[in-house]
Protein backbone atom coordinates (compact mmCIF):
# COMPACT_ATOMS: atom_id res chain seq x y z
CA UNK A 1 0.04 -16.54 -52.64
CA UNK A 2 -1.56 -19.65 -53.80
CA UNK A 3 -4.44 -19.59 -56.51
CA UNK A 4 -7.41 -21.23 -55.27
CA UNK A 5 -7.61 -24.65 -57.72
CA UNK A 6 -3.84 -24.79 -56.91
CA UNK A 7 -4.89 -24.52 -52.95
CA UNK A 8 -7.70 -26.97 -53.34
CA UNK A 9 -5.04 -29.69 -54.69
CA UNK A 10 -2.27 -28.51 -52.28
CA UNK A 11 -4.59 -29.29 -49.23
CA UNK A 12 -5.88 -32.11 -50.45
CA UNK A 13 -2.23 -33.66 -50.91
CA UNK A 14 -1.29 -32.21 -47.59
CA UNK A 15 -4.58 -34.46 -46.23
CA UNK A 16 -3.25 -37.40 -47.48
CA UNK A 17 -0.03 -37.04 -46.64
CA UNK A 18 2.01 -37.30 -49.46
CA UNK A 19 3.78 -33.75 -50.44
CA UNK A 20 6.94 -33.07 -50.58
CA UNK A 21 9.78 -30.77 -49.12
CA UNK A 22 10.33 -29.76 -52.98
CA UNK A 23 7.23 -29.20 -53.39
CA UNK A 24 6.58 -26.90 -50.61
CA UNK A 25 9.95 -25.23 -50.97
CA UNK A 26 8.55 -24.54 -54.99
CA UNK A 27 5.97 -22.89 -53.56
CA UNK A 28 8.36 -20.30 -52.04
CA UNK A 29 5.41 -19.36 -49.42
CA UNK A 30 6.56 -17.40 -46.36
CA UNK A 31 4.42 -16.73 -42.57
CA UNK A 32 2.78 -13.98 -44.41
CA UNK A 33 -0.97 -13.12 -46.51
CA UNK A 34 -1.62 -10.72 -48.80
CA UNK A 35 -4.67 -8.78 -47.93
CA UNK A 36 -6.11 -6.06 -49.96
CA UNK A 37 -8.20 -3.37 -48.58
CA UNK A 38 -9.97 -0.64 -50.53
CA UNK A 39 -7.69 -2.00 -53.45
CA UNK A 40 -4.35 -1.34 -51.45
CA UNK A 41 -2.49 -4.88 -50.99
CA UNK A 42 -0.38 -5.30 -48.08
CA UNK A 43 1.93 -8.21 -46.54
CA UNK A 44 0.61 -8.98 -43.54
CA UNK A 45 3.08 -10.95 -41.14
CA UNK A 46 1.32 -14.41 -39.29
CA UNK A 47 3.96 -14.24 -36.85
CA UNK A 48 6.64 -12.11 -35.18
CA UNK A 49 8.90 -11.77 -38.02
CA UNK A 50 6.91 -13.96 -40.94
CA UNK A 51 8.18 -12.28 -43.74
CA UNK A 52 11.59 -13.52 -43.00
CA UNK A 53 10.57 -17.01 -41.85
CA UNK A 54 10.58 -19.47 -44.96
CA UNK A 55 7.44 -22.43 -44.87
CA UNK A 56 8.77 -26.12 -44.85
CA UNK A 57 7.80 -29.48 -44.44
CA UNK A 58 8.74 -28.84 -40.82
CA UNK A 59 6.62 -26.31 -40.57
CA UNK A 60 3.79 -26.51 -42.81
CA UNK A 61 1.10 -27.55 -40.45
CA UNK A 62 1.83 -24.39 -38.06
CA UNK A 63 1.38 -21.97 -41.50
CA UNK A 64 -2.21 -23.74 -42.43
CA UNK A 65 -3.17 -23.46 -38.82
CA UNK A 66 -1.95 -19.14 -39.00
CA UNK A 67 -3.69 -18.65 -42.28
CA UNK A 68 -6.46 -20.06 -41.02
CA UNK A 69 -6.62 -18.06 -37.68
CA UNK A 70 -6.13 -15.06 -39.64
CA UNK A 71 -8.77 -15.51 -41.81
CA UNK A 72 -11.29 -16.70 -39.92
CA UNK A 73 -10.87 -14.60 -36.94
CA UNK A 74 -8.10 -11.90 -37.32
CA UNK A 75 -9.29 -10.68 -40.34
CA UNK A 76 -12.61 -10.29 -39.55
CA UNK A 77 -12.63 -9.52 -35.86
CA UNK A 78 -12.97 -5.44 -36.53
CA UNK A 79 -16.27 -6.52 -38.35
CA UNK A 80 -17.35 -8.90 -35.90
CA UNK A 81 -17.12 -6.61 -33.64
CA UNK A 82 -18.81 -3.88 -35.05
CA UNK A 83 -21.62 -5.79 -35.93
CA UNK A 84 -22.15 -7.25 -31.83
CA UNK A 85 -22.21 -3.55 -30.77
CA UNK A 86 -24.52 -2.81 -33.32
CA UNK A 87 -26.78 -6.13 -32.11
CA UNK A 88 -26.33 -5.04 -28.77
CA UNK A 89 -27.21 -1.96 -28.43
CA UNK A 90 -30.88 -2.96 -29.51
CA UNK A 91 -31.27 -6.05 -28.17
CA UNK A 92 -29.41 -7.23 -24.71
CA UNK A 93 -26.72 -9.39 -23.83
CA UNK A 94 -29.42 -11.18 -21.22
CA UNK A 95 -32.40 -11.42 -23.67
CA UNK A 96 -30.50 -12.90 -26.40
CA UNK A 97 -29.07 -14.85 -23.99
CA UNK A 98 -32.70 -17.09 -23.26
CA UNK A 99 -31.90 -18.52 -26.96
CA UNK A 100 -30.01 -20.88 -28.57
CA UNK A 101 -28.56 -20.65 -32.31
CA UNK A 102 -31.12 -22.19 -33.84
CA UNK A 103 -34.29 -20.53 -31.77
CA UNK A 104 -32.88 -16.44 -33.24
CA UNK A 105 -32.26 -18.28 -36.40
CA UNK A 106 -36.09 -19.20 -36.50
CA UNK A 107 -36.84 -15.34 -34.96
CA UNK A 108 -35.12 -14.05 -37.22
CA UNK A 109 -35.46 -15.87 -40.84
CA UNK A 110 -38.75 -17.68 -39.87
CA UNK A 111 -40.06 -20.87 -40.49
CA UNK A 112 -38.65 -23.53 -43.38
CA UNK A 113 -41.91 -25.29 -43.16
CA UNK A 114 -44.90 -25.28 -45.82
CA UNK A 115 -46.47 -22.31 -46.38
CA UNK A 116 -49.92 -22.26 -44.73
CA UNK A 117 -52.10 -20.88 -47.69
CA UNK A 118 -54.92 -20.43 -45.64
CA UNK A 119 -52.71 -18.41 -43.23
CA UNK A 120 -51.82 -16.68 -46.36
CA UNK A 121 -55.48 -15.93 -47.72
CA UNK A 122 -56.75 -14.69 -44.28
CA UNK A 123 -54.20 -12.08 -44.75
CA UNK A 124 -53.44 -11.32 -48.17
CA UNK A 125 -55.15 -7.82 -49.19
CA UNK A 126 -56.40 -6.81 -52.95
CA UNK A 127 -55.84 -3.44 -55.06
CA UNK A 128 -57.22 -2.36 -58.54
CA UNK A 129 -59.75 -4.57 -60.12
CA UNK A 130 -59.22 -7.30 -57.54
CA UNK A 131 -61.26 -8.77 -54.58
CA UNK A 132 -61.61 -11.65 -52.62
CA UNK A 133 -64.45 -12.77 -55.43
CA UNK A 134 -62.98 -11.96 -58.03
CA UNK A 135 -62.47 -14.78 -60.55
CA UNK A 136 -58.63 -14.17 -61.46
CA UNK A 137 -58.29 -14.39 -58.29
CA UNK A 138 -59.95 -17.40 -56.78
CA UNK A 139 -57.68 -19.18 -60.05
CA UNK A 140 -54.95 -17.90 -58.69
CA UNK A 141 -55.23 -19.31 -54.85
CA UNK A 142 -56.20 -22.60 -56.79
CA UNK A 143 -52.81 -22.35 -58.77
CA UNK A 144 -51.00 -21.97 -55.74
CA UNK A 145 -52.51 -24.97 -54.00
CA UNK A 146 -51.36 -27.24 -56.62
CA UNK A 147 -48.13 -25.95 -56.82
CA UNK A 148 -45.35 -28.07 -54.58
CA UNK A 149 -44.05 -26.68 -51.47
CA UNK A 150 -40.75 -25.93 -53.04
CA UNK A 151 -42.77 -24.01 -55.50
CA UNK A 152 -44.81 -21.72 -53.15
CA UNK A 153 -41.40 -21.17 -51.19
CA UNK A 154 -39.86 -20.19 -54.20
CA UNK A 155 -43.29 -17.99 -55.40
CA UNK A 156 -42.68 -16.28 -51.65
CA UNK A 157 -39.50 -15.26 -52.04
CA UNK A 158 -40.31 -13.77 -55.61
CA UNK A 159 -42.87 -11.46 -53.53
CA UNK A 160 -41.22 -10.51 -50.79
CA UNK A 161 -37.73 -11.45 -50.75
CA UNK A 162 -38.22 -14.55 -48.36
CA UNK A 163 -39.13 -17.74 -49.13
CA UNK A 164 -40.00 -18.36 -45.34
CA UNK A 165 -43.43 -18.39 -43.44
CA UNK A 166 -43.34 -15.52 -40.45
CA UNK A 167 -42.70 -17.00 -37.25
CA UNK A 168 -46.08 -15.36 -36.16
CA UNK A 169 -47.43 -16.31 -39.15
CA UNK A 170 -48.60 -14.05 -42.47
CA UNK A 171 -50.73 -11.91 -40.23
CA UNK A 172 -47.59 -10.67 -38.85
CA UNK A 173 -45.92 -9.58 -42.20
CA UNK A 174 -45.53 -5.85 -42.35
CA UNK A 175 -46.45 -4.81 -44.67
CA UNK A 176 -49.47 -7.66 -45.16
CA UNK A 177 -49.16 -9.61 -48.66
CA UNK A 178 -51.13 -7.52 -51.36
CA UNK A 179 -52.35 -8.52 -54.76
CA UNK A 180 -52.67 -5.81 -57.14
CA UNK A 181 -54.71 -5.92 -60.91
CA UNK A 182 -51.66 -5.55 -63.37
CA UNK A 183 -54.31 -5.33 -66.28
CA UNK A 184 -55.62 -7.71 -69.09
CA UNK A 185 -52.77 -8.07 -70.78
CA UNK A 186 -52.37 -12.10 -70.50
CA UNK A 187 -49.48 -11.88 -72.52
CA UNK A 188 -47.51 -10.29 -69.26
CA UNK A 189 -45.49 -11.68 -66.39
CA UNK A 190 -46.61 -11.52 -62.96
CA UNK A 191 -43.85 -8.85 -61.32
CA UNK A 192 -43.55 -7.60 -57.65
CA UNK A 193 -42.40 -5.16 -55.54
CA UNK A 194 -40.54 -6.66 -52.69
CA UNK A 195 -40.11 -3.56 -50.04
CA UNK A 196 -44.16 -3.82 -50.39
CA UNK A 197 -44.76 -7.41 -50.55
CA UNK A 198 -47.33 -6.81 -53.44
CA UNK A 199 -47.72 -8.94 -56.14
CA UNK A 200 -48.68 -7.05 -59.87
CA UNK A 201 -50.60 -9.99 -61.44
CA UNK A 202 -52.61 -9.84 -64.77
CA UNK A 203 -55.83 -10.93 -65.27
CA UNK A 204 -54.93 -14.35 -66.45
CA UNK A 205 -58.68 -16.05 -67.15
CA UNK A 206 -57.49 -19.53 -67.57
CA UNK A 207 -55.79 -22.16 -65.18
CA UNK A 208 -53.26 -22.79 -67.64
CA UNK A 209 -52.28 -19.76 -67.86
CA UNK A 210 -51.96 -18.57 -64.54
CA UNK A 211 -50.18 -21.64 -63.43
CA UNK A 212 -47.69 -21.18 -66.57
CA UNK A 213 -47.16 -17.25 -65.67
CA UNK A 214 -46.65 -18.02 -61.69
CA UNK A 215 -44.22 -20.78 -62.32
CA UNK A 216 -41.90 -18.74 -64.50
CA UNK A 217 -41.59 -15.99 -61.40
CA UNK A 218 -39.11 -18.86 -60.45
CA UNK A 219 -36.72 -18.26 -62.92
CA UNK A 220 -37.14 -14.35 -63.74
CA UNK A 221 -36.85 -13.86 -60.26
């Protein structure tokens, strides 16, 4: 087979035009791939008798075009496959049908837009020492409104594994985004658990602080 930098270089040659028959003949590649399944590597033939079927200049183009094939659709067809009965046997052929691409990709991964933080609030609910009121609190929905919408997306995703707004909006998340009193200790970072969509925050009693804690969740996250 061909190493991938080698491959990169290869195709880009091939692009331009200017290999050679040496150089493909040096190769010594024939209409075959080596594919490795549950760490067992077989030769698997491109065409009707590959293995015996040496790649040229002449031929060069139809090999690309094979490899290709097989691994975007042979190899993976078994999974594909798998995967649309799966789909379809919860959701029909007909209703996914009234979609396009890009409407289940919004379904399904939500929004890319801003996060609405007032969407957020009205739904967001509070454990331990925490409340609405209280003043750790109210600093941190201030934090968050200063923070850039890259920020907040990337905040999201540290609480619940998606740095998308619902397509229903927050009220919709299940279950709803939680707060929770992770004690005094300012010296602590914020952590979260995901599956929950809770937040474990400190009692940070200083802008600075909070705003310092919540922005490093982007790069412990």
């Amino acid at each position: 087979g061909i190493n991938a930098e080698y491959g990169k270089q290869w195709y880009q040659r091939r692009v331009r035009g200017n290999y050679t028959a040496q150089e493909i003949a040096d190769l010594e590649l024939g209409f075959v791939v080596d594919e490795n399944t549950l760490g067992r590597t077989a030769n698997i033939e491109l065409k009707p008798g590959g293995s015996g079927i040496k790649v040229t200049k002449d031929n060069v183009i139809e090999y690309i075009h094979l490899v290709a094939d097989h691994r975007l659709n042979r190899q993976t067809r078994s999974h594909c496959r798998a995967f649309t009965e799966g789909l379809y046997s919860v959701l029909s052929v007909e209703w996914l049908g009234m979609f396009s691409f890009a409407e289940l990709h919004l379904l399904i991964c939500g929004s890319e837009s801003d996060i609405d933080l007032a969407d957020l609030r009205a739904n967001t609910v509070y454990y331990g020492a925490y409340k609405e009121d209280h003043q750790c609190v109210e600093i941190f929905w201030e934090v968050l409104g200063d923070l850039s919408p890259k920020q907040r997306r990337l905040f999201l995703a540290f609480v619940t594994s998606s740095d998308r707004t619902p397509l229903l909006g927050f009220g919709s998340l299940n279950p709803l985004f939680a707060v929770h009193s992770a004690g005094e200790d300012e010296d602590r970072l914020p952590t979260a658990s995901t599956c929950m969509n809770l937040l474990k925050l400190p009692e940070y009693r200083s802008y600075e602080v909070m705003k310092s804690k919540l922005v490093s969740t982007q790069s412990t996250g």
